[in-house]
C-alpha atoms as a PDB file:
ATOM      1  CA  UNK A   1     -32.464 -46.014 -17.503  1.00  0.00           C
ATOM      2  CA  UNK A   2     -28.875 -43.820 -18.379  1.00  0.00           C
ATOM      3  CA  UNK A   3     -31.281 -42.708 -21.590  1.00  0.00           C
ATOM      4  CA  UNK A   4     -34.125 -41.969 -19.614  1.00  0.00           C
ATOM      5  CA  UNK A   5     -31.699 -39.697 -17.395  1.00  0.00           C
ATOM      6  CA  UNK A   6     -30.242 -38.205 -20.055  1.00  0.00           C
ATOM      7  CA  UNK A   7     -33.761 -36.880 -21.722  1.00  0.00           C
ATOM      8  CA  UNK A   8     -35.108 -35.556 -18.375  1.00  0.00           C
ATOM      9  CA  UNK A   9     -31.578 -34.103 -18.106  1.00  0.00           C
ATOM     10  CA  UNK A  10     -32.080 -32.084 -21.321  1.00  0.00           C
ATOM     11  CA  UNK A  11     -35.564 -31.706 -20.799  1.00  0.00           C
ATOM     12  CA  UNK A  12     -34.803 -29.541 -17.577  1.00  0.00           C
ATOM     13  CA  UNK A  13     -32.308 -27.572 -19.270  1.00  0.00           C
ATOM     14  CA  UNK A  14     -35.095 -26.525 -22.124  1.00  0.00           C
ATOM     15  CA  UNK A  15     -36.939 -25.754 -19.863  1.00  0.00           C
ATOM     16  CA  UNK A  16     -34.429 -23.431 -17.948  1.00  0.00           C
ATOM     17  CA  UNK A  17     -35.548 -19.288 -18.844  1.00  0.00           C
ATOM     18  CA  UNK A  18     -33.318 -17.047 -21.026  1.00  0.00           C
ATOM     19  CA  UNK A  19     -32.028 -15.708 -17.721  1.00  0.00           C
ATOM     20  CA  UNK A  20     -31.029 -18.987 -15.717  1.00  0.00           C
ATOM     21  CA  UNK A  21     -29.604 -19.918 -19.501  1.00  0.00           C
ATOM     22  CA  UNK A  22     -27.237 -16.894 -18.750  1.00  0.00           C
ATOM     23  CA  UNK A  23     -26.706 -17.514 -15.303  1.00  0.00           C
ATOM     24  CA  UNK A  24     -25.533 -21.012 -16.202  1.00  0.00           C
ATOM     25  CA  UNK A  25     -23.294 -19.349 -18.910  1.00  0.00           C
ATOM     26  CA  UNK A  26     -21.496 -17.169 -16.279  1.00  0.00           C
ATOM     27  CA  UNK A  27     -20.710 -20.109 -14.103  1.00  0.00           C
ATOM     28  CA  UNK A  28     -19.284 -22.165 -17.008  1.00  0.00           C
ATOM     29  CA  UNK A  29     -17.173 -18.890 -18.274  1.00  0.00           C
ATOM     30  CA  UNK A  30     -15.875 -18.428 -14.287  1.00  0.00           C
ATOM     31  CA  UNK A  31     -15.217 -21.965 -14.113  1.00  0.00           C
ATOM     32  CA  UNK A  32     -13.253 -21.854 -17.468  1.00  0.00           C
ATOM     33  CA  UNK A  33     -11.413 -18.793 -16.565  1.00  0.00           C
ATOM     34  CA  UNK A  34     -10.422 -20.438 -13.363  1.00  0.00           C
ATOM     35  CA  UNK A  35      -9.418 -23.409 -15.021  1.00  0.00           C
ATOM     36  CA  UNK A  36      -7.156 -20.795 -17.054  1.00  0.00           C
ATOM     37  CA  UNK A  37      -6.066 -19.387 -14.800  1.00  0.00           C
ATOM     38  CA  UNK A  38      -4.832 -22.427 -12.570  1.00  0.00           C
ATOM     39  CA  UNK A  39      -3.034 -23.860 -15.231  1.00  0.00           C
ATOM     40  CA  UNK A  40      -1.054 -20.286 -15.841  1.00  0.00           C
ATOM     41  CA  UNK A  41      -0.155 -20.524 -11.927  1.00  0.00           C
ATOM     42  CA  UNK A  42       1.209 -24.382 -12.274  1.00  0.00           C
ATOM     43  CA  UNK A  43       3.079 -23.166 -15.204  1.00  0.00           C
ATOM     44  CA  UNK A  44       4.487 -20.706 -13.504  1.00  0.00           C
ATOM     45  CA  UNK A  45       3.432 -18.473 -15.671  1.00  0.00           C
ATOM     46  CA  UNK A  46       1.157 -15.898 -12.975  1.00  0.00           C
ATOM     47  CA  UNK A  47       1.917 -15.602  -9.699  1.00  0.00           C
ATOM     48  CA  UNK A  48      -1.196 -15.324  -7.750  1.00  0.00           C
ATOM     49  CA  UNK A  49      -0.716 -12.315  -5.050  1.00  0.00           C
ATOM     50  CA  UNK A  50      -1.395 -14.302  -1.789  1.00  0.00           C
ATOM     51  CA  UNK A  51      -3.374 -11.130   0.187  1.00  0.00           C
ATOM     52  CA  UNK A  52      -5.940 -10.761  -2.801  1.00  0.00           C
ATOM     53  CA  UNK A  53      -6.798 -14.035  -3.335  1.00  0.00           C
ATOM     54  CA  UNK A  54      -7.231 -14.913   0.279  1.00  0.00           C
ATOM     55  CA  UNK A  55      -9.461 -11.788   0.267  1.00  0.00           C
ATOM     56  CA  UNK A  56     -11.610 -13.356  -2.727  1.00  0.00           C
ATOM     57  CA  UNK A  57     -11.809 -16.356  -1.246  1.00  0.00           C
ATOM     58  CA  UNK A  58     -13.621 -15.355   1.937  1.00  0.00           C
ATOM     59  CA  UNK A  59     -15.349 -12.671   0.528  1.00  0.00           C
ATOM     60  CA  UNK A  60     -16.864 -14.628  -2.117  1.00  0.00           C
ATOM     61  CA  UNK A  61     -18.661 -17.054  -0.190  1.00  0.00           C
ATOM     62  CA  UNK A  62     -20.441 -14.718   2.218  1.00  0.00           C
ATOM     63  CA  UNK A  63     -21.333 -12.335  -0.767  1.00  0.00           C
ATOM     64  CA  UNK A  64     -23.209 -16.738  -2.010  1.00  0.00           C
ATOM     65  CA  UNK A  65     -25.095 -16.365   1.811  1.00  0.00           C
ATOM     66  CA  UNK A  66     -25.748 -12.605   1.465  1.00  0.00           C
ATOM     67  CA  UNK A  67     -26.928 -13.010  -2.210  1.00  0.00           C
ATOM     68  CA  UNK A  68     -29.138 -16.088  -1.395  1.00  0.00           C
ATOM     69  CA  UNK A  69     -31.010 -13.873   1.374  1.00  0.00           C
ATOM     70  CA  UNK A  70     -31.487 -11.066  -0.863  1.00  0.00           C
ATOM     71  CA  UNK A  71     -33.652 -13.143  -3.262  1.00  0.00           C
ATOM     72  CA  UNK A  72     -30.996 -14.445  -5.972  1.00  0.00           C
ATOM     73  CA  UNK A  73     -31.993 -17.515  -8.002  1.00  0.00           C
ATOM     74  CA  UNK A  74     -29.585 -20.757  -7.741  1.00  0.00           C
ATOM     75  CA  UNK A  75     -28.219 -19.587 -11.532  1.00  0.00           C
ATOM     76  CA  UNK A  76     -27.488 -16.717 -10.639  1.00  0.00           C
ATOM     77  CA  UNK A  77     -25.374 -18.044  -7.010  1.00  0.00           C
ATOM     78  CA  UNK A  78     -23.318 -20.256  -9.804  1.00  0.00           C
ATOM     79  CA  UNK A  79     -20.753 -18.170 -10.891  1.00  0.00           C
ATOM     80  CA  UNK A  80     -20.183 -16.466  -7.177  1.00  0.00           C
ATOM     81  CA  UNK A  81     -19.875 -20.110  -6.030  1.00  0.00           C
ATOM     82  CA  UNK A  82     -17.667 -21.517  -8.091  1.00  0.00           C
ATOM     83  CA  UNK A  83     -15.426 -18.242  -7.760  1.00  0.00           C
ATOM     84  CA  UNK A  84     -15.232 -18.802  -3.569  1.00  0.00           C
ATOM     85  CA  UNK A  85     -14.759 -22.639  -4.231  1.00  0.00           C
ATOM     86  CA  UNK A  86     -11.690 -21.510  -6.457  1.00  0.00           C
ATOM     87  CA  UNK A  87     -10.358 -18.512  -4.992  1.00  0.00           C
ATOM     88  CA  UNK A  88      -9.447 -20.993  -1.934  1.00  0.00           C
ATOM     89  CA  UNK A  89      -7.537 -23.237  -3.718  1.00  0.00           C
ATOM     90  CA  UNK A  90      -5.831 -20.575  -5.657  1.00  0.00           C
ATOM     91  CA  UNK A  91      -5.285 -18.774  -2.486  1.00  0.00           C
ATOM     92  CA  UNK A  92      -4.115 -22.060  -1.042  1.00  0.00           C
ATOM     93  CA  UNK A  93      -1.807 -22.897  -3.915  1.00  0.00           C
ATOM     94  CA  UNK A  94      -0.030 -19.306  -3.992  1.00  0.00           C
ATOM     95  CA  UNK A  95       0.473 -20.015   0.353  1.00  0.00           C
ATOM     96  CA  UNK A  96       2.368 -23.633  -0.527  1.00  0.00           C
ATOM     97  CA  UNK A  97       4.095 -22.205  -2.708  1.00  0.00           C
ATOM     98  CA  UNK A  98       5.468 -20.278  -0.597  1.00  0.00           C
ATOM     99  CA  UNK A  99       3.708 -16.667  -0.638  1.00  0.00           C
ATOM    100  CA  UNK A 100       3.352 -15.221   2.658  1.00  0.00           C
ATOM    101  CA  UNK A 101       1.183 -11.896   4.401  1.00  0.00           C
ATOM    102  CA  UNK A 102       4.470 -11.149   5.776  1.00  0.00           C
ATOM    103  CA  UNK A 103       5.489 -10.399   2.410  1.00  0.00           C
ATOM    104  CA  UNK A 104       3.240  -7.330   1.727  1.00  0.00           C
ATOM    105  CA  UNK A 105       4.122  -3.562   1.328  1.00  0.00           C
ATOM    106  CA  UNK A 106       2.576  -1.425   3.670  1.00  0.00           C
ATOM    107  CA  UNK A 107       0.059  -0.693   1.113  1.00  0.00           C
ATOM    108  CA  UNK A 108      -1.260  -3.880   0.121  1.00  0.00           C
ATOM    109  CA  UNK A 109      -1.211  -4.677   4.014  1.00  0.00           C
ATOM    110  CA  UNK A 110      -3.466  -1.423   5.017  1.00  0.00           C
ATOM    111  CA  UNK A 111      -5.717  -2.784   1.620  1.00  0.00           C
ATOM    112  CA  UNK A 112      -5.573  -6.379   3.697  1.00  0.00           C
ATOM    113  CA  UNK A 113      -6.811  -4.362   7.267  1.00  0.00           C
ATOM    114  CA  UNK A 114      -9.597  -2.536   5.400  1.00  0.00           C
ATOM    115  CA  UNK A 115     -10.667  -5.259   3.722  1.00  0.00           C
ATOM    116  CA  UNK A 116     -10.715  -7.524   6.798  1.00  0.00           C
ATOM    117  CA  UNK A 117     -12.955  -4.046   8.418  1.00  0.00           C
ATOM    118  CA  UNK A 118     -15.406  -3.418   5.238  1.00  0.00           C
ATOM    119  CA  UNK A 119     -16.465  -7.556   6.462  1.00  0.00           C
ATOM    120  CA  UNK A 120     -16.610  -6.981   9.291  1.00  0.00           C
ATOM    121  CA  UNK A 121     -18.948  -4.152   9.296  1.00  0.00           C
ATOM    122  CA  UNK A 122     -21.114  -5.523   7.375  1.00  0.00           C
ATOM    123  CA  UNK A 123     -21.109  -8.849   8.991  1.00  0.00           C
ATOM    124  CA  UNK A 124     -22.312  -6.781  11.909  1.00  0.00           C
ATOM    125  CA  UNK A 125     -25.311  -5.347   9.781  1.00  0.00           C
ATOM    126  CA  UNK A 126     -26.229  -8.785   8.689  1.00  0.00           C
ATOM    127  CA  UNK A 127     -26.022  -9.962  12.424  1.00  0.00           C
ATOM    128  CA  UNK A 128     -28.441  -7.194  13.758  1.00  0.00           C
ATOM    129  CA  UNK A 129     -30.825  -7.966  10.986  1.00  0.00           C
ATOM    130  CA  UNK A 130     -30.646 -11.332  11.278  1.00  0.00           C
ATOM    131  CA  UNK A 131     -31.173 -10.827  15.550  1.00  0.00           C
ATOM    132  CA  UNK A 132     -33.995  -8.562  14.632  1.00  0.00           C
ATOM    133  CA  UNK A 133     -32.899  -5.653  15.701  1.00  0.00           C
ATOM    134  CA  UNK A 134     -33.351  -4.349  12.350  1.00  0.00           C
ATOM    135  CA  UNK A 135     -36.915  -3.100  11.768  1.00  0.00           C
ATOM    136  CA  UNK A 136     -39.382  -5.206   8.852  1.00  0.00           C
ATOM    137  CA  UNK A 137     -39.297  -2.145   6.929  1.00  0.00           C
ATOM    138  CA  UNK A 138     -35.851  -1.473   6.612  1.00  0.00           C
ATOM    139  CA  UNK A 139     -34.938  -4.762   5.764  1.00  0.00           C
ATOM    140  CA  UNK A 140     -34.946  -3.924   1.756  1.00  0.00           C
ATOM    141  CA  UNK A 141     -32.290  -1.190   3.055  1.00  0.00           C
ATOM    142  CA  UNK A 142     -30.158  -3.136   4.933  1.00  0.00           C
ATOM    143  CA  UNK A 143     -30.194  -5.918   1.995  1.00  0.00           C
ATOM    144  CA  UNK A 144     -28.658  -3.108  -0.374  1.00  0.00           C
ATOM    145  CA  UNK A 145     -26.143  -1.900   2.521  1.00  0.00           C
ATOM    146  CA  UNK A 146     -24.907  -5.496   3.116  1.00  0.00           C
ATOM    147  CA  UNK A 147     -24.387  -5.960  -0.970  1.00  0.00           C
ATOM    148  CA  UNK A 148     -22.616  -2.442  -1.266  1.00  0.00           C
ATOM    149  CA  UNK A 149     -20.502  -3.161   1.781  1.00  0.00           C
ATOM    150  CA  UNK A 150     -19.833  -6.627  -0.110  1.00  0.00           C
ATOM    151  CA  UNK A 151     -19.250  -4.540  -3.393  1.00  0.00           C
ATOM    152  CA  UNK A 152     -16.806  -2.275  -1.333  1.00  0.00           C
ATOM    153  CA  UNK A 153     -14.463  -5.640  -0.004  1.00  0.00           C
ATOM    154  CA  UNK A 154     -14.164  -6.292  -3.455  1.00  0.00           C
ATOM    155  CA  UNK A 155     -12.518  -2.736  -4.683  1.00  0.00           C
ATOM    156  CA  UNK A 156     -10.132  -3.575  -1.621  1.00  0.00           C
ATOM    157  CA  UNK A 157      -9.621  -7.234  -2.345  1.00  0.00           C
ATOM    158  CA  UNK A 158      -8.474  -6.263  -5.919  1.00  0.00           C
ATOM    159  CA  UNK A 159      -6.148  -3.627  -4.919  1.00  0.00           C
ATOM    160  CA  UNK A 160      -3.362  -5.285  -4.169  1.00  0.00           C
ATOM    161  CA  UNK A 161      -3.569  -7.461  -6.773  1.00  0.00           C
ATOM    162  CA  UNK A 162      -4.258  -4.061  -9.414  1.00  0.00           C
ATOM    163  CA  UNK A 163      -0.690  -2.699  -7.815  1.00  0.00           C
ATOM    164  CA  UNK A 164       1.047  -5.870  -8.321  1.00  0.00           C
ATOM    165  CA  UNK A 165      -0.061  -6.262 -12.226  1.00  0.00           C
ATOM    166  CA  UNK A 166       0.717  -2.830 -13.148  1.00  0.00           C
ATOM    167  CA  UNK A 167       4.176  -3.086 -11.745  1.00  0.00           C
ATOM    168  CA  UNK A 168       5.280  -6.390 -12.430  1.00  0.00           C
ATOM    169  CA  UNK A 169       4.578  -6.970 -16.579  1.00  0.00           C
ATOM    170  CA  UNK A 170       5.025 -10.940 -16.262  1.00  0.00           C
ATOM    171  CA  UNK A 171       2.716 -11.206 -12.879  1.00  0.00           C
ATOM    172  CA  UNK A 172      -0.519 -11.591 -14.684  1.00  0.00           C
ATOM    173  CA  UNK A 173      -1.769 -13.066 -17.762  1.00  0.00           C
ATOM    174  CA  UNK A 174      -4.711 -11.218 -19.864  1.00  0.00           C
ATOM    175  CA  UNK A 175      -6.845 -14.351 -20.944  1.00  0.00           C
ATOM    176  CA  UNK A 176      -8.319 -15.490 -17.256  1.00  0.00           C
ATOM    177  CA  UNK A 177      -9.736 -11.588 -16.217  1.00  0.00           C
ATOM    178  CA  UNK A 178     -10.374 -11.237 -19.852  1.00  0.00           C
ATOM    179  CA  UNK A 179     -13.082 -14.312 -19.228  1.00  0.00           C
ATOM    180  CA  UNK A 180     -13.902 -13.282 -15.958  1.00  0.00           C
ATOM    181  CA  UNK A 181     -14.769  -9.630 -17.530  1.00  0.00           C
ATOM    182  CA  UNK A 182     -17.171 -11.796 -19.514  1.00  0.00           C
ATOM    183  CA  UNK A 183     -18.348 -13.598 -17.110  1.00  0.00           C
ATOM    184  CA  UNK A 184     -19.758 -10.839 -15.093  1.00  0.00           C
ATOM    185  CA  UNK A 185     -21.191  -9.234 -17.959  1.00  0.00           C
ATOM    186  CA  UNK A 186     -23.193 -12.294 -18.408  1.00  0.00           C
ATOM    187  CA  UNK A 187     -24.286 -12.279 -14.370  1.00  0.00           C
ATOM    188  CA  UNK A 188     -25.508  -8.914 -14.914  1.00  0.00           C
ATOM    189  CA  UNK A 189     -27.307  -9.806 -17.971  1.00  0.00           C
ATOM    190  CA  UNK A 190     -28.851 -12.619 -16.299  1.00  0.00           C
ATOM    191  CA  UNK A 191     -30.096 -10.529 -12.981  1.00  0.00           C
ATOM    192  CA  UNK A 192     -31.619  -8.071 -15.435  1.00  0.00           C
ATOM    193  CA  UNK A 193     -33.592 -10.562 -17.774  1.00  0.00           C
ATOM    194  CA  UNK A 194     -34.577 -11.843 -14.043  1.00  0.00           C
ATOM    195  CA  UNK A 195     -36.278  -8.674 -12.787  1.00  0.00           C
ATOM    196  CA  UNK A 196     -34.141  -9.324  -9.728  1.00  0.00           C
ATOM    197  CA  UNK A 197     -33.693  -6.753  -7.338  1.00  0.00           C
ATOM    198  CA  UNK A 198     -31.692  -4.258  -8.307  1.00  0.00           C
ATOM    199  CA  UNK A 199     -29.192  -4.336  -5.196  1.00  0.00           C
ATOM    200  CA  UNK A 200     -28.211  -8.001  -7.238  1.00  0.00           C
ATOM    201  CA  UNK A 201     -26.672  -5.827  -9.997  1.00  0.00           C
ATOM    202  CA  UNK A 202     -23.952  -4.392  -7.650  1.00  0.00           C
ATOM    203  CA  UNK A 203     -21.664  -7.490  -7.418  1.00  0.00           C
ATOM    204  CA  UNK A 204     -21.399  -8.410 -10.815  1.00  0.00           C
ATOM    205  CA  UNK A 205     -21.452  -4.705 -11.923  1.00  0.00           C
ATOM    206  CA  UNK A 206     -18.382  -3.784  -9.479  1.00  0.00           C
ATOM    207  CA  UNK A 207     -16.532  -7.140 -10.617  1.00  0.00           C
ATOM    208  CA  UNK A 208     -17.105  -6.198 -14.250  1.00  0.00           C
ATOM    209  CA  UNK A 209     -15.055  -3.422 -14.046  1.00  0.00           C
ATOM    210  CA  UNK A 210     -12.420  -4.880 -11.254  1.00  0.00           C
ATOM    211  CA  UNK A 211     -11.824  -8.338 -13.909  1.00  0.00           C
ATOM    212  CA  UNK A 212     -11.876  -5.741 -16.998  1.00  0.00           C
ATOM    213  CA  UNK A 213      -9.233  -3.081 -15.076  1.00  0.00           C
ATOM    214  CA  UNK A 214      -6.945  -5.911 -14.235  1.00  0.00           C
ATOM    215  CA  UNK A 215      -7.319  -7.451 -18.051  1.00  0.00           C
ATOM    216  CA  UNK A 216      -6.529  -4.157 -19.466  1.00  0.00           C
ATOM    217  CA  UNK A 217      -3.364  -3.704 -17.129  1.00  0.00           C
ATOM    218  CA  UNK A 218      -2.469  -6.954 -18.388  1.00  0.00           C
ATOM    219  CA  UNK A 219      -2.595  -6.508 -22.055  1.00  0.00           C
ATOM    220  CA  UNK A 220      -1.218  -3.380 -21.485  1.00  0.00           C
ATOM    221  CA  UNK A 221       1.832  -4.265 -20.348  1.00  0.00           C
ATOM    222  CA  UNK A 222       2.298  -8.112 -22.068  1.00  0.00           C
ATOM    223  CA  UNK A 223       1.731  -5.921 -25.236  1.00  0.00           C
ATOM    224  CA  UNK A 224       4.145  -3.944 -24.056  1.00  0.00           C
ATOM    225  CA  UNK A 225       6.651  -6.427 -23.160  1.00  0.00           C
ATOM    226  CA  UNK A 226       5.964  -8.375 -26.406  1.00  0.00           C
ATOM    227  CA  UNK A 227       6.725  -5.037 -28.255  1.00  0.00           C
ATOM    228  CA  UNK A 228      10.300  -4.414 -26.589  1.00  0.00           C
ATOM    229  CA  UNK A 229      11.522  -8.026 -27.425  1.00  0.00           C
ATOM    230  CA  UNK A 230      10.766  -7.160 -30.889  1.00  0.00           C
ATOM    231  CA  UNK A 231      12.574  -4.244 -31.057  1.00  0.00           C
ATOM    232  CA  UNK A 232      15.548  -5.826 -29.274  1.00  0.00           C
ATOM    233  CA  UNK A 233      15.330  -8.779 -31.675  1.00  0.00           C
END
């Protein structure tokens, strides 16, 4: 019977198209770069910034609902899953560990307020749609408004996290965002072999360049760092 299960297993993977292949692909690379990435923050080795990730976290999983009413496949919902299921914990670990909102500049705190706004506007968009008070032909509209209002929470989610990485060298560790960046590329892939609509392409497009921005800061200045101890040694 375990054989049996294991055929129709890989039977139903065959028979999986090129572009839930690649949807799979982008959850397994998020899941790895989350595994990555928890193991740098055990290590004390990263120091998750407390306002971002609790900005990912809840952000994430309404961008799963939003995405799921907009007509995305269950490959393609993977990798946006596993990234809310993840960002809470690392948002959770960074909180026990002391981190609190308290601790914010004033400019990763007004990032936190807009944030918190960009939801809940378009929370309110998905409410009056969902109500009906959004007419049958607009719907197609307000599907693309609620992604780019999801698309615009992340560019503030990531902002306090961007500041924190270019000032602090030893905050962040390349490798994670690095296969995060990769991740989304594959997402994107996948919702284009799909013929999915194109509103689909703004969340993993936007996080493409958010995971790739932070990865660059990162080598940037580890490089960088890496470089000075030689010359001191």
């Amino acid at each position: 019977m375990g054989l049996n299960g294991g055929s129709h297993s890989r039977r139903a993977v065959m028979e999986l198209s090129p572009a839930a292949l690649t949807g799979l692909l982008a959850g397994a690379l998020q899941a790895a770069g989350y595994g990555l990435y928890v193991r740098h923050a055990l290590r004390a080795e990263t120091r998750p910034n407390p306002a971002s990730w609790l900005m990912f976290a809840y952000g994430t999983a309404l961008v799963v609902v939003l995405e799921a009413a907009a007509g995305a496949s269950w490959p393609m919902l993977l990798l946006p899953a596993v990234c809310a299921a993840s960002s809470i914990f690392v948002a959770a670990l960074a909180f026990l560990r002391g981190a609190t909102l308290r601790d914010l500049d004033r400019a990763d705190f007004l990032a936190f307020v807009l944030d918190v706004g960009c939801t809940l506007a378009y929370l309110a968009v998905w409410a009056a749609r969902a109500g009906g008070l959004v007419r049958p032909d607009l719907f197609e509209l307000a599907a693309v408004l609620l992604l780019a209002g999801a698309a615009g929470t992340s560019i503030t989610s990531f902002i306090p996290i961007l500041r924190g990485t270019y000032r602090a060298p030893d905050q962040e560790r390349p490798w994670p965002w690095i296969v995060w960046t990769a991740a989304y590329g594959a997402l994107a892939l996948a919702t284009l072999m799909a013929s999915a609509p194109s509103a689909l392409l703004i969340y993993p497009g936007i996080n493409l360049l958010l995971h790739a921005l932070v990865a660059a800061l990162s080598v940037r200045r580890n490089v960088g760092a890496l470089a000075a101890g030689h010359v001191a040694g």
